[in-house]
PDB file of N, CA and C in Angstrom:
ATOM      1  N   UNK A   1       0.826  -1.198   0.000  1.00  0.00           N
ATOM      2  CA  UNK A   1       0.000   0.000   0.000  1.00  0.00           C
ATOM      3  C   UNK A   1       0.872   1.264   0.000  1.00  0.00           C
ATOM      4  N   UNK A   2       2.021   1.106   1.181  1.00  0.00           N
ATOM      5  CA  UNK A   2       3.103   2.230   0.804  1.00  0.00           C
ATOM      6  C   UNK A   2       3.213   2.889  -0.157  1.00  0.00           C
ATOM      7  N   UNK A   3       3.935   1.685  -1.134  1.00  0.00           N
ATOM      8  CA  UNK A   3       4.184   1.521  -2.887  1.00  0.00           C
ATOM      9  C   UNK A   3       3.466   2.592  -3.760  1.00  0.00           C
ATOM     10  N   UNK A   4       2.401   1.815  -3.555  1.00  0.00           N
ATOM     11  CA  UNK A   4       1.148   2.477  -4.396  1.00  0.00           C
ATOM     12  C   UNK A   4       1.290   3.962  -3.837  1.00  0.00           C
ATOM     13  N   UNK A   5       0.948   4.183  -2.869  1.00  0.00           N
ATOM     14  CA  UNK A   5       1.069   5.530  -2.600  1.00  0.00           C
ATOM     15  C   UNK A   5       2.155   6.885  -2.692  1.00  0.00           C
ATOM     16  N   UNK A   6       3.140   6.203  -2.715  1.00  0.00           N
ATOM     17  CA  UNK A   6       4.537   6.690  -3.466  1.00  0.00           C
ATOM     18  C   UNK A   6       4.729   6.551  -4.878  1.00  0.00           C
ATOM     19  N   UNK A   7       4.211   5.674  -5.396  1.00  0.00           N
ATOM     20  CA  UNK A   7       3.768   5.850  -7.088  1.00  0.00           C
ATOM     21  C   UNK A   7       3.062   6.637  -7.191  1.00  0.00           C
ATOM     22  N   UNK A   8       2.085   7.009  -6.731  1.00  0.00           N
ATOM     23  CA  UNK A   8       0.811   7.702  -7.058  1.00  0.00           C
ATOM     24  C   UNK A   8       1.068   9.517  -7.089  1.00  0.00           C
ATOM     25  N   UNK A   9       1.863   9.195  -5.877  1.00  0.00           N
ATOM     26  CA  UNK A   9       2.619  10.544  -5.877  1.00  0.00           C
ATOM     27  C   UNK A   9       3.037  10.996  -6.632  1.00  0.00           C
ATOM     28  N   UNK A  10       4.248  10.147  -7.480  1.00  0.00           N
ATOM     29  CA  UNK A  10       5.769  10.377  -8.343  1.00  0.00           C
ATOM     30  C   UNK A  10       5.106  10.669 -10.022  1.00  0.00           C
ATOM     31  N   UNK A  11       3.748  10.043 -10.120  1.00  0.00           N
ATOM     32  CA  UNK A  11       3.347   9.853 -10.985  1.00  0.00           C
ATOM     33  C   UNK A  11       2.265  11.389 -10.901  1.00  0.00           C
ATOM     34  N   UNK A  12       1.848  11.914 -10.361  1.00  0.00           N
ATOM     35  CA  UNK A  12       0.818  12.998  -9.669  1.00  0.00           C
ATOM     36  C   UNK A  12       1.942  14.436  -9.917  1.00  0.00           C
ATOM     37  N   UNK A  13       3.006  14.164  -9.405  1.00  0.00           N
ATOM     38  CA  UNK A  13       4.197  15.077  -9.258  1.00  0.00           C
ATOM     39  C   UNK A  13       4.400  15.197 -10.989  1.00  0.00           C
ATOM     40  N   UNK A  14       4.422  14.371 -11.671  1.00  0.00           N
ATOM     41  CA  UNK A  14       5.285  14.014 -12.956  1.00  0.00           C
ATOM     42  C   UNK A  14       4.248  14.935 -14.071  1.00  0.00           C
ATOM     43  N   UNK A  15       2.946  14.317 -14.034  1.00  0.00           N
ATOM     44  CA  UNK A  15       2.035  15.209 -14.308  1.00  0.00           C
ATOM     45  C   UNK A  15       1.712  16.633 -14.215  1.00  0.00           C
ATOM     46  N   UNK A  16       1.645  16.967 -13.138  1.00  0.00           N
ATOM     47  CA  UNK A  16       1.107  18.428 -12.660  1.00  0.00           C
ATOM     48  C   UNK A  16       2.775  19.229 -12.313  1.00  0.00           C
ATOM     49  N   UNK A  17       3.895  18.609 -13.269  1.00  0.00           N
ATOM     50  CA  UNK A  17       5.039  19.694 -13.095  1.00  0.00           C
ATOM     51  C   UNK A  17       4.943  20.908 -12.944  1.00  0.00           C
ATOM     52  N   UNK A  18       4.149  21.538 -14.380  1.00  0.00           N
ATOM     53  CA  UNK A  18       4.373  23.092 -14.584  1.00  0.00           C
ATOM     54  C   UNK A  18       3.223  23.632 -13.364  1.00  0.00           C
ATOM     55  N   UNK A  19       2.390  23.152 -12.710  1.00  0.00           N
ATOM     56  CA  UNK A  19       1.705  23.696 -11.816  1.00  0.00           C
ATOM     57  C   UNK A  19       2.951  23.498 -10.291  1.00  0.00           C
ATOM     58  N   UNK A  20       3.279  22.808 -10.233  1.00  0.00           N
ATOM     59  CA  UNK A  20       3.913  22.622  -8.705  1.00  0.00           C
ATOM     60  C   UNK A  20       5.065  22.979  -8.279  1.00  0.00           C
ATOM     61  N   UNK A  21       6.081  23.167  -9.523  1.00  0.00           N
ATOM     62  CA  UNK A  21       7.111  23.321  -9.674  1.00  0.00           C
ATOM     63  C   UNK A  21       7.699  24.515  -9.512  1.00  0.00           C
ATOM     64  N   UNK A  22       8.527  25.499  -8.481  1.00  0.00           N
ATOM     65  CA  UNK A  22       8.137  26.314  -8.184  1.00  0.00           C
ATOM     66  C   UNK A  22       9.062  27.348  -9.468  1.00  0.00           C
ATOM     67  N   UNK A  23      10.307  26.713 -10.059  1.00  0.00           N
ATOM     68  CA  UNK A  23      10.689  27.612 -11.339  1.00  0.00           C
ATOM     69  C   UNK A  23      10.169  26.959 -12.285  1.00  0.00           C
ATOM     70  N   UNK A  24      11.173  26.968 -13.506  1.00  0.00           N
ATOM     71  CA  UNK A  24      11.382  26.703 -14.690  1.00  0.00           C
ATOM     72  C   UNK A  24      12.342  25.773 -14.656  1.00  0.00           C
ATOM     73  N   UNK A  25      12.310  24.570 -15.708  1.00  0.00           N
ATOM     74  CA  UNK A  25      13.465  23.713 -15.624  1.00  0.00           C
ATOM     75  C   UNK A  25      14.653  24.325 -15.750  1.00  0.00           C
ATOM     76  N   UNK A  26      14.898  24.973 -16.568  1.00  0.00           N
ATOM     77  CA  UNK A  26      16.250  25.470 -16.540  1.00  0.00           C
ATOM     78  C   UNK A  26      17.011  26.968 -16.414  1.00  0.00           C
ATOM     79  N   UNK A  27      16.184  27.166 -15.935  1.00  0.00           N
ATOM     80  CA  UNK A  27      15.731  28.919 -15.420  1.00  0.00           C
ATOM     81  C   UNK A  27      16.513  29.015 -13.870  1.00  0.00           C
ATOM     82  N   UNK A  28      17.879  30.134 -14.453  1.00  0.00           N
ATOM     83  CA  UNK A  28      18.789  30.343 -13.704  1.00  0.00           C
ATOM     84  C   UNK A  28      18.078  31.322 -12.729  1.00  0.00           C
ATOM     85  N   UNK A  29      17.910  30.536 -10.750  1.00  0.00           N
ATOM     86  CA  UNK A  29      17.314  31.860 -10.001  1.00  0.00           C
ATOM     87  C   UNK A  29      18.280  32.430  -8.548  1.00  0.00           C
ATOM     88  N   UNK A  30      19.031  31.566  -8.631  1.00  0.00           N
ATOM     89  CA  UNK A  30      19.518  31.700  -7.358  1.00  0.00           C
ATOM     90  C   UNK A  30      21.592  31.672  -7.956  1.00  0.00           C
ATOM     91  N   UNK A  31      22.328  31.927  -6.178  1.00  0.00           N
ATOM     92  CA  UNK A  31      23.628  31.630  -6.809  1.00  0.00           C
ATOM     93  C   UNK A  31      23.844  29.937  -6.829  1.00  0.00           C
ATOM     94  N   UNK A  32      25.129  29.999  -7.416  1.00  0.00           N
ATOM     95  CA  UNK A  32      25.862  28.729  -7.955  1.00  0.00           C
ATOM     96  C   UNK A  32      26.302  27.961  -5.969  1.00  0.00           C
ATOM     97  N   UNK A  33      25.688  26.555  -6.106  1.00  0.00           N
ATOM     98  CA  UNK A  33      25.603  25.484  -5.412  1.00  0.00           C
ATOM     99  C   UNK A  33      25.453  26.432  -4.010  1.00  0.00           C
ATOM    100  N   UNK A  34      24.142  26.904  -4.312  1.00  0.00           N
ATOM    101  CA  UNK A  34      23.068  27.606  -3.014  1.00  0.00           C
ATOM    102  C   UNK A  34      22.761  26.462  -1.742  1.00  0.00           C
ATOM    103  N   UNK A  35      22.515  26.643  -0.895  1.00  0.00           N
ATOM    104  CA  UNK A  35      22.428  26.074   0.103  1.00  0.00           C
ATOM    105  C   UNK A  35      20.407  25.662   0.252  1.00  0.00           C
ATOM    106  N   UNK A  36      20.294  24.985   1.039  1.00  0.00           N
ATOM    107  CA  UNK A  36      18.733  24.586   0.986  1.00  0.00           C
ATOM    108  C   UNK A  36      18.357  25.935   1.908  1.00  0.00           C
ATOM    109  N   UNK A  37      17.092  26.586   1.677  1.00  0.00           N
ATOM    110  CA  UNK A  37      16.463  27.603   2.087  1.00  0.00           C
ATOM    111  C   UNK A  37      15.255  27.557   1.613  1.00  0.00           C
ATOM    112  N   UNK A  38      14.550  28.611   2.123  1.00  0.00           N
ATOM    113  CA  UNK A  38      13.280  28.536   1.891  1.00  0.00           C
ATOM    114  C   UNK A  38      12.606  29.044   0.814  1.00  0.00           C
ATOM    115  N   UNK A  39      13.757  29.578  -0.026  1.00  0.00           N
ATOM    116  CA  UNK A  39      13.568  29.906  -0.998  1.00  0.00           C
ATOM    117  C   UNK A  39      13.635  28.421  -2.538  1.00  0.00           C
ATOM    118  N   UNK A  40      14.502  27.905  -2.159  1.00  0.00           N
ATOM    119  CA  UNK A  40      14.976  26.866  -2.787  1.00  0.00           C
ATOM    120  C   UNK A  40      14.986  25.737  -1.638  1.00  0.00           C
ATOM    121  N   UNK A  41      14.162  24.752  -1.643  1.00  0.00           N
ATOM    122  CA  UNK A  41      14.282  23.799  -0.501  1.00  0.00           C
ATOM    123  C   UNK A  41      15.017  22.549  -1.048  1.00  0.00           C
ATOM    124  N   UNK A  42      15.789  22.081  -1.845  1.00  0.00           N
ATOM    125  CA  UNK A  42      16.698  21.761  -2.269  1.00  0.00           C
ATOM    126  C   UNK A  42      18.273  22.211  -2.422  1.00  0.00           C
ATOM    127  N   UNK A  43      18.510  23.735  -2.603  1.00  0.00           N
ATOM    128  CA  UNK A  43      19.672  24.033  -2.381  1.00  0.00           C
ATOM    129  C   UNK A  43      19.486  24.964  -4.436  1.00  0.00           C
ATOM    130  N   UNK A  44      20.363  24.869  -4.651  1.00  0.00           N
ATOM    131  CA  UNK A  44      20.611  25.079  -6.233  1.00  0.00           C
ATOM    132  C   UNK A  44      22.085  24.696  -7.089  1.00  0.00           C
ATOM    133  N   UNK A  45      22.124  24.096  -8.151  1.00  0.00           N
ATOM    134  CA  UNK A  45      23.262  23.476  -8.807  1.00  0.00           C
ATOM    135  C   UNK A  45      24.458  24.434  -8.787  1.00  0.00           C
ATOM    136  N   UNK A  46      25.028  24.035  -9.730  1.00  0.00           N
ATOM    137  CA  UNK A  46      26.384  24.692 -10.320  1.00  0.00           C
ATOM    138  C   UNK A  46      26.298  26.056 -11.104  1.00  0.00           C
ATOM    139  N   UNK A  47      24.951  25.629 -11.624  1.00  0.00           N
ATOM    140  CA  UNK A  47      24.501  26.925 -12.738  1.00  0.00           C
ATOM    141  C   UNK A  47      23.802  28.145 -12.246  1.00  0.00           C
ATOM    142  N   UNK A  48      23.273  27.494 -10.724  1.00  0.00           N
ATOM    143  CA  UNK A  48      21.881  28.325 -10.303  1.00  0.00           C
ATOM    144  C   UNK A  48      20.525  28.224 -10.333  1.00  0.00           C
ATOM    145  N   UNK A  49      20.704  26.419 -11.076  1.00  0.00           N
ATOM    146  CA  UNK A  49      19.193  26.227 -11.199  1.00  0.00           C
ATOM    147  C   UNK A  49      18.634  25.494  -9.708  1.00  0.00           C
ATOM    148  N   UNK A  50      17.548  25.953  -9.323  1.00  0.00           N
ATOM    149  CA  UNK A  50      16.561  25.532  -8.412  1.00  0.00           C
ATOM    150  C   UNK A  50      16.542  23.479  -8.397  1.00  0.00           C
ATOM    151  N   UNK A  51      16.976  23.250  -7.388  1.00  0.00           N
ATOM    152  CA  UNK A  51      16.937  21.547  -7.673  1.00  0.00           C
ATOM    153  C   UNK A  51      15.817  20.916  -7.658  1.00  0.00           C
ATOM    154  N   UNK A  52      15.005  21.783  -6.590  1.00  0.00           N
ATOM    155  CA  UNK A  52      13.448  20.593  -7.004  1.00  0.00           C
ATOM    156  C   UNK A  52      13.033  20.896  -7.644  1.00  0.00           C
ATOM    157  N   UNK A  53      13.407  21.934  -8.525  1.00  0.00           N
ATOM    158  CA  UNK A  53      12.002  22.279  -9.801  1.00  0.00           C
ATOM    159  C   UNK A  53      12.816  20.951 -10.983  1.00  0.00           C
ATOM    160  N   UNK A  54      13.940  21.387 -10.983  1.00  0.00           N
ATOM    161  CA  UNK A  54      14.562  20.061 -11.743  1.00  0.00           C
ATOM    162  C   UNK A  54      14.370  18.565 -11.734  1.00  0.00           C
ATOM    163  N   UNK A  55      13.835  18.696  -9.632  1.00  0.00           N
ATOM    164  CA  UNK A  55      13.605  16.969  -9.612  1.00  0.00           C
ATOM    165  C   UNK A  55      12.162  16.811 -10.523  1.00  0.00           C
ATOM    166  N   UNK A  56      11.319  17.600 -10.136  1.00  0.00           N
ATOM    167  CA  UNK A  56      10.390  17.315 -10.459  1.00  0.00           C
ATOM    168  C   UNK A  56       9.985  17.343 -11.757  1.00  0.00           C
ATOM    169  N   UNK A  57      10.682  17.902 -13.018  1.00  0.00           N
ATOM    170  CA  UNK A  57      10.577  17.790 -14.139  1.00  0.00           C
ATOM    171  C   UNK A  57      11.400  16.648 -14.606  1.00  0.00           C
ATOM    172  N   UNK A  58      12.289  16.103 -14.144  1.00  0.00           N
ATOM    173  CA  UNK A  58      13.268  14.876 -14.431  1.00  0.00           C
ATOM    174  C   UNK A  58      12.190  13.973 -14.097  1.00  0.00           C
ATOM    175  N   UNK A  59      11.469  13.951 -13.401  1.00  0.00           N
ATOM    176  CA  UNK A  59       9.688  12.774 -12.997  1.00  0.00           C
ATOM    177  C   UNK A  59       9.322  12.615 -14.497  1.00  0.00           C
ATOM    178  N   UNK A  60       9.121  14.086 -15.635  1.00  0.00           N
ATOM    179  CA  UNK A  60       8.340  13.155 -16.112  1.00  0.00           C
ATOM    180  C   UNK A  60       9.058  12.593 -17.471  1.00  0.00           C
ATOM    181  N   UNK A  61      10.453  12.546 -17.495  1.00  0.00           N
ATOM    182  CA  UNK A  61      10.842  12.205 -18.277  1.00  0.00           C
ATOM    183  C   UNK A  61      11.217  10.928 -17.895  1.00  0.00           C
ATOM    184  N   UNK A  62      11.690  10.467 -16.382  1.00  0.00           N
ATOM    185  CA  UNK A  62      11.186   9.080 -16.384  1.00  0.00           C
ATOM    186  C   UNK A  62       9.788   8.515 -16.331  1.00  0.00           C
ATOM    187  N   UNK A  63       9.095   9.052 -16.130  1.00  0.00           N
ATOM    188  CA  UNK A  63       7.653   8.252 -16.258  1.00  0.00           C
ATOM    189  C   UNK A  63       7.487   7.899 -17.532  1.00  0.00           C
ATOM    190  N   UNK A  64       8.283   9.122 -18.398  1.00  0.00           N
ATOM    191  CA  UNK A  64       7.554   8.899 -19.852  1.00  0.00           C
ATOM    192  C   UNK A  64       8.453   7.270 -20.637  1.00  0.00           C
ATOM    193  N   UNK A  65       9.618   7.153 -20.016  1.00  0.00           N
ATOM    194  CA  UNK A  65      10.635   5.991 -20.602  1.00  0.00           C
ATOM    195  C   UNK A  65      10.284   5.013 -19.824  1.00  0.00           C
ATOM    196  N   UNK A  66       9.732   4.863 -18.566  1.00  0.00           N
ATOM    197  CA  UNK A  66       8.823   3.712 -17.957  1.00  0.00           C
ATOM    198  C   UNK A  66       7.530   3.298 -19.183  1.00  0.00           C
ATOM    199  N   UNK A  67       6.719   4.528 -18.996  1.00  0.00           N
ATOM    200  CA  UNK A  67       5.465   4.170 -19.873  1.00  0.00           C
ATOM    201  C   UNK A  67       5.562   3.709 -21.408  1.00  0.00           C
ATOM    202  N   UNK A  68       7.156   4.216 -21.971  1.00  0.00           N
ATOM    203  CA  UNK A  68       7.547   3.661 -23.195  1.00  0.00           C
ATOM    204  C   UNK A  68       8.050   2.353 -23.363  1.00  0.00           C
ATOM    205  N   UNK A  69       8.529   2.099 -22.184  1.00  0.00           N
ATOM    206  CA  UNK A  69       9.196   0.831 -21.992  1.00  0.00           C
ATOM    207  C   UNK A  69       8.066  -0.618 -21.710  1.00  0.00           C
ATOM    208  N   UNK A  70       7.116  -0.399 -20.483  1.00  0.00           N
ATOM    209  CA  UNK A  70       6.308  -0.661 -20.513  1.00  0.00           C
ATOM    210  C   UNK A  70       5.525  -1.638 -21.758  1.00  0.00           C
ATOM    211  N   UNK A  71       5.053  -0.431 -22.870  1.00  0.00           N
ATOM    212  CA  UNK A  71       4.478  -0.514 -24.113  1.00  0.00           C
ATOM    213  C   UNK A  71       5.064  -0.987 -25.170  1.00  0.00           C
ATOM    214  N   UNK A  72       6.218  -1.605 -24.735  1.00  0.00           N
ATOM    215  CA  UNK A  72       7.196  -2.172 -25.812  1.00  0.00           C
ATOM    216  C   UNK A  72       7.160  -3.603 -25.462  1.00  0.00           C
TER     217      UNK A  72
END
């Protein structure tokens, strides 16, 4: 039941990116390897990009190679 419910999530997350996500995938907002804050609750890369907006768009590009894989 866990499972399911952590799928349901990852899969919920993967979907509704551009709503939840609080930047742009690759939309420089902060400085280079930022610390986690409340601004960025992940921290931010090398470049300045926001990490959870990244995790969460990297969701649906694996969902989409699951669901391709899947169908193969």
């Amino acid at each position: 039941m866990i499972g399911l419910v952590l799928t349901a999530l990852f899969v919920l997350a993967a979907i509704f990116a551009p709503w939840i996500a609080p930047y742009g995938n690759g939309e420089i907002v902060g400085d280079v390897w930022g610390p986690m804050s409340a601004t960025h609750w992940l921290g931010t890369d090398n470049l300045g990009r926001d990490l959870l907006s990244r995790m969460i768009y990297g969701a649906r590009v694996t969902l989409f190679i699951a669901v391709l894989a899947t169908a193969l």
